[in-house]
N, C-alpha and C. Protein backbone atom coordinates (compact mmCIF):
# COMPACT_ATOMS: atom_id res chain seq x y z
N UNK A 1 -39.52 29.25 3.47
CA UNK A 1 -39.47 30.33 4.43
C UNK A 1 -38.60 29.91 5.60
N UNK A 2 -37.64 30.82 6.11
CA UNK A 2 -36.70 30.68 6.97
C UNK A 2 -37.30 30.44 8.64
N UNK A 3 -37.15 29.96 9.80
CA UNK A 3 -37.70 30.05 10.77
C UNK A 3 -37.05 31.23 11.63
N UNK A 4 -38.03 31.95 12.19
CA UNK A 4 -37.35 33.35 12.79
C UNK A 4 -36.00 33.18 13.73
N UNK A 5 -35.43 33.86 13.85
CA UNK A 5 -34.06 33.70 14.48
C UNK A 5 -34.35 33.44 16.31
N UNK A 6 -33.77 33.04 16.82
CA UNK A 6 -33.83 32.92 18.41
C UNK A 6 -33.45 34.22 18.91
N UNK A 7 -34.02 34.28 20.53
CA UNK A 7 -33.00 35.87 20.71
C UNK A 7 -31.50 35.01 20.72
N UNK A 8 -30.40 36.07 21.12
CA UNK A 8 -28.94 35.58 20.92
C UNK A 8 -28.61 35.27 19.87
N UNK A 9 -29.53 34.61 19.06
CA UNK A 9 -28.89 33.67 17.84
C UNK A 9 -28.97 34.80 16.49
N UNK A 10 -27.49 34.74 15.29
CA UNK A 10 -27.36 35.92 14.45
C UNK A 10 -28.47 35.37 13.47
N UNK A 11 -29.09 34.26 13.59
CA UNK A 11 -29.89 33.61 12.44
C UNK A 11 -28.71 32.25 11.47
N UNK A 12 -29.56 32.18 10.50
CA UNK A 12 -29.21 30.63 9.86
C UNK A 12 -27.73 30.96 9.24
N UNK A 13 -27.53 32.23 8.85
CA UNK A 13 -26.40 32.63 8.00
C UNK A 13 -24.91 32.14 9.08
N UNK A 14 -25.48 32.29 9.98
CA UNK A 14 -24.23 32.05 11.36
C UNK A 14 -24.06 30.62 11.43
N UNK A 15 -25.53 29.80 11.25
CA UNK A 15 -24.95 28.21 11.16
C UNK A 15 -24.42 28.05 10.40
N UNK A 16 -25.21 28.38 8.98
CA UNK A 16 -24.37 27.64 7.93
C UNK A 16 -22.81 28.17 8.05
N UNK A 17 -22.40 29.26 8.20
CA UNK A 17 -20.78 29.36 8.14
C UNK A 17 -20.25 28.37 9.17
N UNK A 18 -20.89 28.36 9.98
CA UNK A 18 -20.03 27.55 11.58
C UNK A 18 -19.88 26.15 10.75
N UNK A 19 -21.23 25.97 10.19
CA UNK A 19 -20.97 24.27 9.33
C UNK A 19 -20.47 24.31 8.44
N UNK A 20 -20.35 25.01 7.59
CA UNK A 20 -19.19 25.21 6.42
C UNK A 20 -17.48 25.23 6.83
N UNK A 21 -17.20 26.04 8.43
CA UNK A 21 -16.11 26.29 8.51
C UNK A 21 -15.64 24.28 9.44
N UNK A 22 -16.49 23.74 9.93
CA UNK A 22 -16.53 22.66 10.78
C UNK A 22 -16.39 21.51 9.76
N UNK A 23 -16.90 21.42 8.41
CA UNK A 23 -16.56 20.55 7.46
C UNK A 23 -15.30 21.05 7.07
N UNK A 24 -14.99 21.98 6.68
CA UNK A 24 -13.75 22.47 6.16
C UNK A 24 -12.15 21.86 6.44
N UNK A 25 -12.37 22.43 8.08
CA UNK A 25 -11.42 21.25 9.09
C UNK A 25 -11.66 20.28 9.19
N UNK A 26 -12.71 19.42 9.25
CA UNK A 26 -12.61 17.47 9.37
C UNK A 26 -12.20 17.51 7.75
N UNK A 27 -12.65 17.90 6.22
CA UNK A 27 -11.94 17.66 5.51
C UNK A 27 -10.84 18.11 5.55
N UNK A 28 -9.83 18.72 5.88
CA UNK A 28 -8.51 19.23 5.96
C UNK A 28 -7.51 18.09 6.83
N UNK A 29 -8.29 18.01 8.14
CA UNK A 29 -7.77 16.79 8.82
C UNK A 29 -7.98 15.61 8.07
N UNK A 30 -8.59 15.07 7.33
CA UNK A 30 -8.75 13.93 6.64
C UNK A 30 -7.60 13.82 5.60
N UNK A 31 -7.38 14.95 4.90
CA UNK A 31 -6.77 15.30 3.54
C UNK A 31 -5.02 14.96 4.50
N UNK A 32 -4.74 15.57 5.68
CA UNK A 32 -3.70 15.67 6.17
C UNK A 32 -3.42 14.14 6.76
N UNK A 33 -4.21 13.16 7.11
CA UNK A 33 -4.25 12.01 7.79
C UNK A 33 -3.90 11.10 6.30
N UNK A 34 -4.61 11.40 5.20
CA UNK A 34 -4.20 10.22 4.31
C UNK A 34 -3.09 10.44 3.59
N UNK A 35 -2.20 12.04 3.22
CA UNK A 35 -1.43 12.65 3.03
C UNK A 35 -0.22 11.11 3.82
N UNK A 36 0.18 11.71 5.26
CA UNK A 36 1.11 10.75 6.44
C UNK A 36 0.69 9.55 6.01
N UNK A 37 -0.11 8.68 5.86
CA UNK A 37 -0.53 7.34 5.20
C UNK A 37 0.37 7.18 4.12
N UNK A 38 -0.06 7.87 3.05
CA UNK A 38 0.91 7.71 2.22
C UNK A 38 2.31 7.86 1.70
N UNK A 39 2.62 8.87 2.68
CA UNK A 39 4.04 8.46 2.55
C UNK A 39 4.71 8.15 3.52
N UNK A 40 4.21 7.53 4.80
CA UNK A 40 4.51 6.50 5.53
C UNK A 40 4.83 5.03 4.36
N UNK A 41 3.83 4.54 4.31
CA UNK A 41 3.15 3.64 2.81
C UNK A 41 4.70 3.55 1.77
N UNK A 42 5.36 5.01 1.16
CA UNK A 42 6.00 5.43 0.05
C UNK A 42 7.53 5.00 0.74
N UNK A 43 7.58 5.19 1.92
CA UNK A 43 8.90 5.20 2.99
C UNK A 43 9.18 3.75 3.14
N UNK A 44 7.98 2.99 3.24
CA UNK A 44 8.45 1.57 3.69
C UNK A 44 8.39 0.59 2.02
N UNK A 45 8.04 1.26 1.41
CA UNK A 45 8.34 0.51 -0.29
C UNK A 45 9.05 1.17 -0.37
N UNK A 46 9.62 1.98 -0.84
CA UNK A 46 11.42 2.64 -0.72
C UNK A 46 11.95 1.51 0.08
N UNK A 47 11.85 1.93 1.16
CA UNK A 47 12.80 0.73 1.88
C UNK A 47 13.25 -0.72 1.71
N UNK A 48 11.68 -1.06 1.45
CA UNK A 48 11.39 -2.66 0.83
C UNK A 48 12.50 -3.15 -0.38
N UNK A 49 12.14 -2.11 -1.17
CA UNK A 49 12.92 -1.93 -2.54
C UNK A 49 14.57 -1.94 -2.17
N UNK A 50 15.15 -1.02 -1.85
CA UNK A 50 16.31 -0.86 -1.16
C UNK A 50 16.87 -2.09 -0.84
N UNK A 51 16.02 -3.04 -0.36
CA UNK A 51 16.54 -3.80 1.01
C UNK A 51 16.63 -5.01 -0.16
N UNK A 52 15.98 -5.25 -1.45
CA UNK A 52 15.63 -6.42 -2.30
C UNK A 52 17.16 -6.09 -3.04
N UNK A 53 17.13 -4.89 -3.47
CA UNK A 53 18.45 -4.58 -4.09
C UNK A 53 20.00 -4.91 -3.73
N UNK A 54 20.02 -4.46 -2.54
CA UNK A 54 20.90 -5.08 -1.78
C UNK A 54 21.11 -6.11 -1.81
N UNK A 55 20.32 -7.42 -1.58
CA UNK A 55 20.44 -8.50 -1.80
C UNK A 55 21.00 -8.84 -3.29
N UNK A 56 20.49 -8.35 -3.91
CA UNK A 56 20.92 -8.87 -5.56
C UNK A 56 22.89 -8.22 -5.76
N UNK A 57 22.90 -7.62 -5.25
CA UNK A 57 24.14 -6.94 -5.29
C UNK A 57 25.21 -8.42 -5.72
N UNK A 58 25.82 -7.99 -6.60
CA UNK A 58 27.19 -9.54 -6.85
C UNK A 58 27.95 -9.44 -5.28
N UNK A 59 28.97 -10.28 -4.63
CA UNK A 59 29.08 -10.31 -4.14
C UNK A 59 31.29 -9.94 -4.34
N UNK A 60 32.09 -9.38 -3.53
CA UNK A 60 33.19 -9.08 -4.06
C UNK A 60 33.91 -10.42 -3.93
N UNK A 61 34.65 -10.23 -5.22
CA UNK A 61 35.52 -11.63 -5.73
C UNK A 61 36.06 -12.40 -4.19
N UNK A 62 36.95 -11.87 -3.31
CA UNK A 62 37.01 -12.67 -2.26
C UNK A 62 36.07 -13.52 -1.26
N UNK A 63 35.01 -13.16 -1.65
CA UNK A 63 33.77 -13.74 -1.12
C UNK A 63 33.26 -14.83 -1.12
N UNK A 64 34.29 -15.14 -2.53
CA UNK A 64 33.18 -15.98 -3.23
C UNK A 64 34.15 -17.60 -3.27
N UNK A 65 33.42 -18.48 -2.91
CA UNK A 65 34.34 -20.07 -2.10
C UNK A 65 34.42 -20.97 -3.42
């Protein structure tokens, strides 16, 4: 059995949406925070990679003693 509503208050149906809509956004912000993580994360192994390659590159015939 439900507990009677307060005056002002629309009853429980009004919390639960407010808490449904309040999880909704911290999961959304979460989803969006590890989203930038990872391809922050994807940007600097790209780079990493890039930067190893380069190195391996032969070097041009005049270069070379």
């Amino acid at each position: 059995m439900l507990p009677p509503a307060q005056v002002g208050s629309k009853g429980p149906f009004e919390d639960i949406v407010k808490g449904a809509g309040d999880l909704i956004k911290a999961l959304t912000d979460a989803g969006v925070t590890i989203w930038h993580e990872f391809r922050d994360v994807s940007k600097d192994k790209r780079d990493d990679v890039r930067a190893q390659l380069e190195r391996q590159k032969w070097r041009q015939f005049g270069q070379i003693s």
